[in-house]
C-alpha atoms as a PDB file:
ATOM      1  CA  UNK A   1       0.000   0.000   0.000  1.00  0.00           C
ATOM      2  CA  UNK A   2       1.264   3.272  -0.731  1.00  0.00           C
ATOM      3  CA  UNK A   3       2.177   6.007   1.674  1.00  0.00           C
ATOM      4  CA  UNK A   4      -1.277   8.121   1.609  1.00  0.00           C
ATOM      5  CA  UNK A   5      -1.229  12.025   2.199  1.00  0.00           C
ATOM      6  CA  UNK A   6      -3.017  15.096   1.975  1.00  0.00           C
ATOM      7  CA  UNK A   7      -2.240  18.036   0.380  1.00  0.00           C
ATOM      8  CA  UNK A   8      -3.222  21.308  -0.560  1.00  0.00           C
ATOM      9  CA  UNK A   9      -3.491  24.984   0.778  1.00  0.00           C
ATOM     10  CA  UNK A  10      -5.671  27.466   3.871  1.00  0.00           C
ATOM     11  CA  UNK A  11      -6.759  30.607   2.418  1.00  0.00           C
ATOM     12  CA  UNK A  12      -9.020  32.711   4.186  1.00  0.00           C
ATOM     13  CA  UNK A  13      -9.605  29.764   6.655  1.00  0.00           C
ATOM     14  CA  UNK A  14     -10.767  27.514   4.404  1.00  0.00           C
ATOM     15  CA  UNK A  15      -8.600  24.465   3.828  1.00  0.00           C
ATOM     16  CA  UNK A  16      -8.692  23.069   0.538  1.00  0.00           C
ATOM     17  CA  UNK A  17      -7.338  19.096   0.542  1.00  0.00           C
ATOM     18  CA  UNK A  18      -7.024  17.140  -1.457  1.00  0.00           C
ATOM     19  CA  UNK A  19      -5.892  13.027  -1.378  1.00  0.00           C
ATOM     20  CA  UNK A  20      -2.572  11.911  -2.096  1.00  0.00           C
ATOM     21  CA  UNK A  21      -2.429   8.207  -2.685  1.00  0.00           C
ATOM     22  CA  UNK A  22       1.253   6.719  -3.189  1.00  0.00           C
ATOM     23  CA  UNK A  23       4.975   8.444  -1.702  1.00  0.00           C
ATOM     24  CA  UNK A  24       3.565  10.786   0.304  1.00  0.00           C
ATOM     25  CA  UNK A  25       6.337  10.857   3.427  1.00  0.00           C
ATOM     26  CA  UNK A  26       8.615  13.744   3.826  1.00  0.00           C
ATOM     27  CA  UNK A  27      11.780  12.275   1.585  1.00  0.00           C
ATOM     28  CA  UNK A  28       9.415  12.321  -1.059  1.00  0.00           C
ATOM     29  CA  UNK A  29       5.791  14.678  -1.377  1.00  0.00           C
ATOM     30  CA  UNK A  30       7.732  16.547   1.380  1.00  0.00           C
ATOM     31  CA  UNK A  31      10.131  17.366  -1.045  1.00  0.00           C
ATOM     32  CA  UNK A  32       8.114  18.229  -3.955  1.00  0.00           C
ATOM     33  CA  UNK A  33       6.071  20.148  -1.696  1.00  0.00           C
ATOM     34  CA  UNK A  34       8.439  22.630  -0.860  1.00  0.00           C
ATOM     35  CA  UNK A  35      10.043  22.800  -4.287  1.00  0.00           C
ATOM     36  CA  UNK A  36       6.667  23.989  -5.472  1.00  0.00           C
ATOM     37  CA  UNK A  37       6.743  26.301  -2.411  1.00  0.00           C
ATOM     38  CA  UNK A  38      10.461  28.029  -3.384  1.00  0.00           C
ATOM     39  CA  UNK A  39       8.433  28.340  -7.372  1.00  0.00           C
ATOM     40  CA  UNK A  40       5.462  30.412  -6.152  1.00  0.00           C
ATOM     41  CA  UNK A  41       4.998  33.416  -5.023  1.00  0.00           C
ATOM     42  CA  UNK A  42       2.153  34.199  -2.357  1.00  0.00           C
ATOM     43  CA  UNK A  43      -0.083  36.362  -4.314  1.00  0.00           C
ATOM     44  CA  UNK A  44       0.098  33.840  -7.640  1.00  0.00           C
ATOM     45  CA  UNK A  45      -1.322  31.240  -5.236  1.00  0.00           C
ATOM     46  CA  UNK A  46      -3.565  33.131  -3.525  1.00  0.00           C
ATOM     47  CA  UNK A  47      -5.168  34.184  -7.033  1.00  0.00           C
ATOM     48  CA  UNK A  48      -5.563  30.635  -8.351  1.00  0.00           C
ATOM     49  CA  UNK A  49      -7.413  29.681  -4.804  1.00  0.00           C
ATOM     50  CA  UNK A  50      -9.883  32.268  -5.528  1.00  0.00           C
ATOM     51  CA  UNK A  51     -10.684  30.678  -8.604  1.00  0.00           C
ATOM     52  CA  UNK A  52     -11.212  27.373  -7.116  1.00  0.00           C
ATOM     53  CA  UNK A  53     -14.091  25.366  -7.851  1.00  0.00           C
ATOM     54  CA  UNK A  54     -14.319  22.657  -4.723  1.00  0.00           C
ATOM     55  CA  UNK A  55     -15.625  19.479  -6.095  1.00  0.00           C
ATOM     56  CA  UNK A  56     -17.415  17.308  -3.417  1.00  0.00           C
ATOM     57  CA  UNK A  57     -20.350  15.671  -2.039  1.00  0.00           C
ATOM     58  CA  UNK A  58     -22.469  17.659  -3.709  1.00  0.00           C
ATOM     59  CA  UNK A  59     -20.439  18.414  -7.432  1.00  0.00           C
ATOM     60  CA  UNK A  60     -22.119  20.801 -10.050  1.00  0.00           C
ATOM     61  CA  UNK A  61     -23.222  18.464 -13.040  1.00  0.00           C
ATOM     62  CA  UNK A  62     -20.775  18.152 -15.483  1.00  0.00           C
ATOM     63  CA  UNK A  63     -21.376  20.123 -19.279  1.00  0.00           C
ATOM     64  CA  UNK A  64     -19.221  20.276 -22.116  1.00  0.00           C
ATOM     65  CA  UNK A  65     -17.912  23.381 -21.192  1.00  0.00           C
ATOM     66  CA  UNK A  66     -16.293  21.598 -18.173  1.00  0.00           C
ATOM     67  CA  UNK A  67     -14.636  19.156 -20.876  1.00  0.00           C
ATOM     68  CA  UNK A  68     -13.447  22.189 -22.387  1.00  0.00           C
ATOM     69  CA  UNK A  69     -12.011  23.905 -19.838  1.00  0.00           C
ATOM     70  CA  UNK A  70     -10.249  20.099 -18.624  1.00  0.00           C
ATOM     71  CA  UNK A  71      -9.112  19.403 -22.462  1.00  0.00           C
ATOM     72  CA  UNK A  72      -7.113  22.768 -22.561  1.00  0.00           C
ATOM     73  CA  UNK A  73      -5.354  22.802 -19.464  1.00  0.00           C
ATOM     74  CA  UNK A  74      -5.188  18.788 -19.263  1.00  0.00           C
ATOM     75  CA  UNK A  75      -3.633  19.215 -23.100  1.00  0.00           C
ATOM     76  CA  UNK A  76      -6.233  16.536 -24.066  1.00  0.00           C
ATOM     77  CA  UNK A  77      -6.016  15.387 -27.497  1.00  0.00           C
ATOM     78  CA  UNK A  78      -9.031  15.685 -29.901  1.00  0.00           C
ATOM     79  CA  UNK A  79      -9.798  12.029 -29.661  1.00  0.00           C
ATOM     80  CA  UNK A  80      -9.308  12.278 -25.902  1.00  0.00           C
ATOM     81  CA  UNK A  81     -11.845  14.559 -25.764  1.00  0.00           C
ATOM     82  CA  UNK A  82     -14.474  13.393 -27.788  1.00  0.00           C
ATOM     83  CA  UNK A  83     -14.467  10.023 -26.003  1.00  0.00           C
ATOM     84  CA  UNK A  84     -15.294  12.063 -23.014  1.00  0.00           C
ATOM     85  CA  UNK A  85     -18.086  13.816 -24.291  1.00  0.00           C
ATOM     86  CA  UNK A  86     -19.428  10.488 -25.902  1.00  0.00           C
ATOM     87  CA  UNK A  87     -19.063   8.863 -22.397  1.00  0.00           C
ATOM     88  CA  UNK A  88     -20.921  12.624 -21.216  1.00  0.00           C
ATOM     89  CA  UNK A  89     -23.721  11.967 -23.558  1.00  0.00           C
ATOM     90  CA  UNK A  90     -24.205   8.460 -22.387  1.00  0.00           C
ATOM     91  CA  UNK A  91     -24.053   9.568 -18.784  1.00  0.00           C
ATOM     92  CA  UNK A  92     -21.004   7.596 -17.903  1.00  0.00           C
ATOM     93  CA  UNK A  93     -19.041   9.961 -16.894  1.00  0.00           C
ATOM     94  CA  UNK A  94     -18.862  11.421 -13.544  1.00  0.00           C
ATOM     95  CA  UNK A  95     -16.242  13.872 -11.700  1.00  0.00           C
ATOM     96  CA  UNK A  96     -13.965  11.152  -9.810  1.00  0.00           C
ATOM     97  CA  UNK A  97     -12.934   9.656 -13.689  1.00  0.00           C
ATOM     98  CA  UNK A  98     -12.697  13.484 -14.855  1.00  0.00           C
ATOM     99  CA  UNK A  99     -10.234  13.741 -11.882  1.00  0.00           C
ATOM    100  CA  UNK A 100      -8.514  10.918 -11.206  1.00  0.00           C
ATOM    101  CA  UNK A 101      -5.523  11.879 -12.703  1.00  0.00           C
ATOM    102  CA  UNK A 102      -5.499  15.233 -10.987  1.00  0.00           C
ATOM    103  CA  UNK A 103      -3.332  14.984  -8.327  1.00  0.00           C
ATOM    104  CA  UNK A 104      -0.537  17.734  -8.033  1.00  0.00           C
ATOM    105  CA  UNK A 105      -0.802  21.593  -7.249  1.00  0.00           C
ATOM    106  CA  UNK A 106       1.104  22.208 -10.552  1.00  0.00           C
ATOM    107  CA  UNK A 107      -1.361  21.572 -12.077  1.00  0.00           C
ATOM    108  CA  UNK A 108      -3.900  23.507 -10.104  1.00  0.00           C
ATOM    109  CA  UNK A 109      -1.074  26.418 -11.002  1.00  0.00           C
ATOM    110  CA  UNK A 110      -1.588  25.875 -14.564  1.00  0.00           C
ATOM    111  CA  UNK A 111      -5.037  26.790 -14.802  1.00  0.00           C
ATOM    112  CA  UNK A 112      -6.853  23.854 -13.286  1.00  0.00           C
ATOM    113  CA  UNK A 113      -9.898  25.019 -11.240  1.00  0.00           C
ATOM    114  CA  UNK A 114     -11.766  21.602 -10.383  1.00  0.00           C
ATOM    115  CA  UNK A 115     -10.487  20.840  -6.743  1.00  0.00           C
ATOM    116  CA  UNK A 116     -11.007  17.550  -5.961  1.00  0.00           C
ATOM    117  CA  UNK A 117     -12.344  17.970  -1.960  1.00  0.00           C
ATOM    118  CA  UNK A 118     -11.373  15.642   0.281  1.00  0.00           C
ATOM    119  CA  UNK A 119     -10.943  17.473   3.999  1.00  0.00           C
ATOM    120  CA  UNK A 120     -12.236  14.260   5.877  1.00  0.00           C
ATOM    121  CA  UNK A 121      -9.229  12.682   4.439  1.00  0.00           C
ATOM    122  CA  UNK A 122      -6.743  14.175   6.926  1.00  0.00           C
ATOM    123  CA  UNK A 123      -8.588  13.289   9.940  1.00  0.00           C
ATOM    124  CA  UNK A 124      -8.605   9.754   9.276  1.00  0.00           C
ATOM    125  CA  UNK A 125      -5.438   7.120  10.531  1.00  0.00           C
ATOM    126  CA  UNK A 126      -4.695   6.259   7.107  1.00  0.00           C
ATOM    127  CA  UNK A 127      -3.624   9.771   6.368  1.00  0.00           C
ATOM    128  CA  UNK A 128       0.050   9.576   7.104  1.00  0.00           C
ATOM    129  CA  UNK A 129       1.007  12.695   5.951  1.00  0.00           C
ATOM    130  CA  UNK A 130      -0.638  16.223   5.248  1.00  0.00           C
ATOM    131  CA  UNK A 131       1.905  19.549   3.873  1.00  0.00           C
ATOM    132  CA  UNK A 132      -0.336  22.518   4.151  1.00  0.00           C
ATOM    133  CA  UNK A 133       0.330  25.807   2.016  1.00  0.00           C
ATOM    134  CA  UNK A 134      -0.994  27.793   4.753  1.00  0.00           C
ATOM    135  CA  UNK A 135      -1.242  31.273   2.346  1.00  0.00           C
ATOM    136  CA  UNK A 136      -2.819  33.387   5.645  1.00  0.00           C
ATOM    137  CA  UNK A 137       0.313  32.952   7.974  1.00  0.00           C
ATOM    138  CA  UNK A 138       2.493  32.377   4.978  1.00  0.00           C
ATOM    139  CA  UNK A 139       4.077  28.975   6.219  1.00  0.00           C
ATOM    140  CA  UNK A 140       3.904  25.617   5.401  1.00  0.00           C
ATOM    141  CA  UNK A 141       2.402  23.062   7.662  1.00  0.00           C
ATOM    142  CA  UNK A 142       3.362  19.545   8.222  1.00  0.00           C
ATOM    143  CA  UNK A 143       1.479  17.242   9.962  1.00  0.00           C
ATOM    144  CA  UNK A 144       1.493  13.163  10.742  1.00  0.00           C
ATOM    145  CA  UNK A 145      -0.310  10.500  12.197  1.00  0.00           C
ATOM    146  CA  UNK A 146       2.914   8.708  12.937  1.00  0.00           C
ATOM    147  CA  UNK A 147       2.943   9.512  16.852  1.00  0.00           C
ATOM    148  CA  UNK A 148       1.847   7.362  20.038  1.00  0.00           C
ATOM    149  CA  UNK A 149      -0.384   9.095  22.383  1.00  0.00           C
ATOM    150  CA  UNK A 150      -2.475   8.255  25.803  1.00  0.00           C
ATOM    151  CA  UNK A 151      -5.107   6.124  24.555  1.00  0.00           C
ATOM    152  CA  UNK A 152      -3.110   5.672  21.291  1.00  0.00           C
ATOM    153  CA  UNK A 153       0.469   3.846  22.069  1.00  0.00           C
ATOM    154  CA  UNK A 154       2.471   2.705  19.476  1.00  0.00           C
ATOM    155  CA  UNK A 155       5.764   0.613  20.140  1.00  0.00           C
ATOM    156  CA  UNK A 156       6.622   2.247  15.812  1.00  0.00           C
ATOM    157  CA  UNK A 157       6.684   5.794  16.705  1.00  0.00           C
ATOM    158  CA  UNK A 158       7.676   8.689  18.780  1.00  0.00           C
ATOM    159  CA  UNK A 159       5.499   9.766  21.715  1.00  0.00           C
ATOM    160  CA  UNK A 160       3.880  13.239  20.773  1.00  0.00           C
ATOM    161  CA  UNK A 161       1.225  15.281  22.239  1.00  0.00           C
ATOM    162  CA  UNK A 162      -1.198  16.040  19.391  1.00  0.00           C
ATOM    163  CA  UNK A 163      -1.001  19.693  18.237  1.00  0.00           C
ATOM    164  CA  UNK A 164      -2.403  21.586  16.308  1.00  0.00           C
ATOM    165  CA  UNK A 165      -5.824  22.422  14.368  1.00  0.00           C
ATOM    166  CA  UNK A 166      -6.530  18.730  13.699  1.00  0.00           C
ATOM    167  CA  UNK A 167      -5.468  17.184  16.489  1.00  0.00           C
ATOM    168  CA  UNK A 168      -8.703  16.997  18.028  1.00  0.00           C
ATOM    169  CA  UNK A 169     -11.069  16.318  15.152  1.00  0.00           C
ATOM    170  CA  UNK A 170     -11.312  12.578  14.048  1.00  0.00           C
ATOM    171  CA  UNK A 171     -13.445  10.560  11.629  1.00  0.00           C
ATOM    172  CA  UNK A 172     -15.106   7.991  13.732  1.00  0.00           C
ATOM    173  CA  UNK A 173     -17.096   4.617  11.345  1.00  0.00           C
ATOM    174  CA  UNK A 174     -19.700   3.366  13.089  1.00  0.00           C
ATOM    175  CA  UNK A 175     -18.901   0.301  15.536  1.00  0.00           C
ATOM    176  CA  UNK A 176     -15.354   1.975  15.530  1.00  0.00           C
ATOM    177  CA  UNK A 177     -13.533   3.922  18.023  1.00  0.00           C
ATOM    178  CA  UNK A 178     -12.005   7.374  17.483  1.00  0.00           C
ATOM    179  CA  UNK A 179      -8.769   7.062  15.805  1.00  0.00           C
ATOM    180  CA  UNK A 180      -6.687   9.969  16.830  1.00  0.00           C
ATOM    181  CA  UNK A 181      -5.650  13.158  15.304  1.00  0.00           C
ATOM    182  CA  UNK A 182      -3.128  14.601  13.105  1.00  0.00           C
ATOM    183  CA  UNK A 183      -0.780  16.485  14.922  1.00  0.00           C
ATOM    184  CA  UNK A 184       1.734  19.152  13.796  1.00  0.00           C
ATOM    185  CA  UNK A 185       5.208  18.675  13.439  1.00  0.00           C
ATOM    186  CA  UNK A 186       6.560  21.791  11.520  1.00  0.00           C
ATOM    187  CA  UNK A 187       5.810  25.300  10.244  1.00  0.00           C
ATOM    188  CA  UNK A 188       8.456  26.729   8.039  1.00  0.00           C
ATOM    189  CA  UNK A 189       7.883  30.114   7.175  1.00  0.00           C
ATOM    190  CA  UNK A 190       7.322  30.050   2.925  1.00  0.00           C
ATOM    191  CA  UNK A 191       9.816  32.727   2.521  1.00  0.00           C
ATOM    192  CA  UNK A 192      12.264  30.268   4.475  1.00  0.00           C
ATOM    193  CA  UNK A 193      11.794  27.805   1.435  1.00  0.00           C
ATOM    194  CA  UNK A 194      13.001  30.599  -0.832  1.00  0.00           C
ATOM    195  CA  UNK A 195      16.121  31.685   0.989  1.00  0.00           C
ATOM    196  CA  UNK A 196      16.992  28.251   2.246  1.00  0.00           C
ATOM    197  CA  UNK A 197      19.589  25.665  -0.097  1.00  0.00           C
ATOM    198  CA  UNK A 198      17.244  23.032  -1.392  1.00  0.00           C
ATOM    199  CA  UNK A 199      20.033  20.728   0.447  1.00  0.00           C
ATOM    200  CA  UNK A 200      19.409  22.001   3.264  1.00  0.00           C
ATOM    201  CA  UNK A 201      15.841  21.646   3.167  1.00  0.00           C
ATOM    202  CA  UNK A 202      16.312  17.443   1.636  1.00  0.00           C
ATOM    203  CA  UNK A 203      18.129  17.080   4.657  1.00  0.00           C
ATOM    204  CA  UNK A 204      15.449  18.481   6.868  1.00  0.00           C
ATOM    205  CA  UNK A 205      12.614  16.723   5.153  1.00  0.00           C
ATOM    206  CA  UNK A 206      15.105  13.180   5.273  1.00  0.00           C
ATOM    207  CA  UNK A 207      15.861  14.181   9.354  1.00  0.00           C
ATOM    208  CA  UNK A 208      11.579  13.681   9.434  1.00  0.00           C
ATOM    209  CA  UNK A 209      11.333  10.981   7.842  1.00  0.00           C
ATOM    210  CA  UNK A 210      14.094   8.709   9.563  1.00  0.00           C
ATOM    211  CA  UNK A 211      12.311   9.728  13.341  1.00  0.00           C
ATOM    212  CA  UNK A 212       9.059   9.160  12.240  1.00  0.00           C
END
């Protein structure tokens, strides 16, 4: 199973996160994270999250101006794009296959505006990881569910007393019992990210990684 994540950005106090399904510890998404971090400015990404269109529970239903919007900044080919709008026509086409291979905040940066929402995501056990653009204090937030707590020992990982925003919100399945919360690890200022060495930065994100 792959190392599962979430990832995205907190703009006006609205998180939007979205699922990250394989490499998703620090050595790796870490990385990429703040590479994407030392690319952007703040006001480039604040623009683009205004222009956000969150895609959840409750999604708008799909027209062929959405597959025209997708085909231009997905550089769909012609044939690519007319299978979708035959699959449109014979309603079998929904927005998890529009999205499914939507999964970095390049291309979000491009021009992508269909955010594929999944905030629950980070509450829940299986989400390892989480690297938050966090564009209102201007840091980046890293958080993990790979910490032992009261109630929640593990013999794998480092004791911790959960911090943070998440900490105390959990997903609970019926029959289940609460699973605990993500807790944060790190903020590094963004403007860190810039005037850091990228080596210096690997070997931060590798430091992570090895203690949890």
């Amino acid at each position: 199973m792959g190392t599962r994540a979430s990832i995205g950005f907190r703009h006006k106090n609205i998180d939007w996160l979205m699922y990250h399904h394989m490499d998703g510890g620090p050595r790796w998404l870490g990385n990429s994270v703040m590479r994407f971090c030392r690319e952007q400015s703040m006001d480039a990404m604040r623009t683009r999250v205004d222009q956000f269109v969150r895609i959840g529970d409750t999604p708008p239903e799909i027209t062929d101006t959405h597959l025209e919007e997708i085909a231009q900044v997905r550089s769909w080919s012609a044939e690519h794009l007319a299978s979708a709008r035959q699959a449109l026509q014979k309603d079998q086409l929904d927005w998890d296959k529009m999205l499914e291979d939507v999964g970095e905040l390049e291309d979000f940066m491009a021009g992508f505006n269909y955010w594929p929402d999944a905030f629950e995501f980070i509450l829940d056990a299986s989400c390892e990881w989480a690297y938050i653009i966090n564009l209102d204090t201007e840091k980046l937030e890293m958080y993990t569910h790979h910490y032992s707590a009261p109630g929640h020992e593990s013999t794998s990982y480092p004791k911790r007393k959960p911090v943070g925003r998440y900490s105390g919100l959990q997903v609970v399945d019926e029959g289940e019992s609460p699973s605990r919360g993500a807790t944060l690890l790190s903020e590094i200022p963004l403007q860190d990210l810039k005037d850091l060495p990228m080596y210096a930065l690997i070997s931060y994100a590798d430091r992570i990684h090895r203690q949890h």
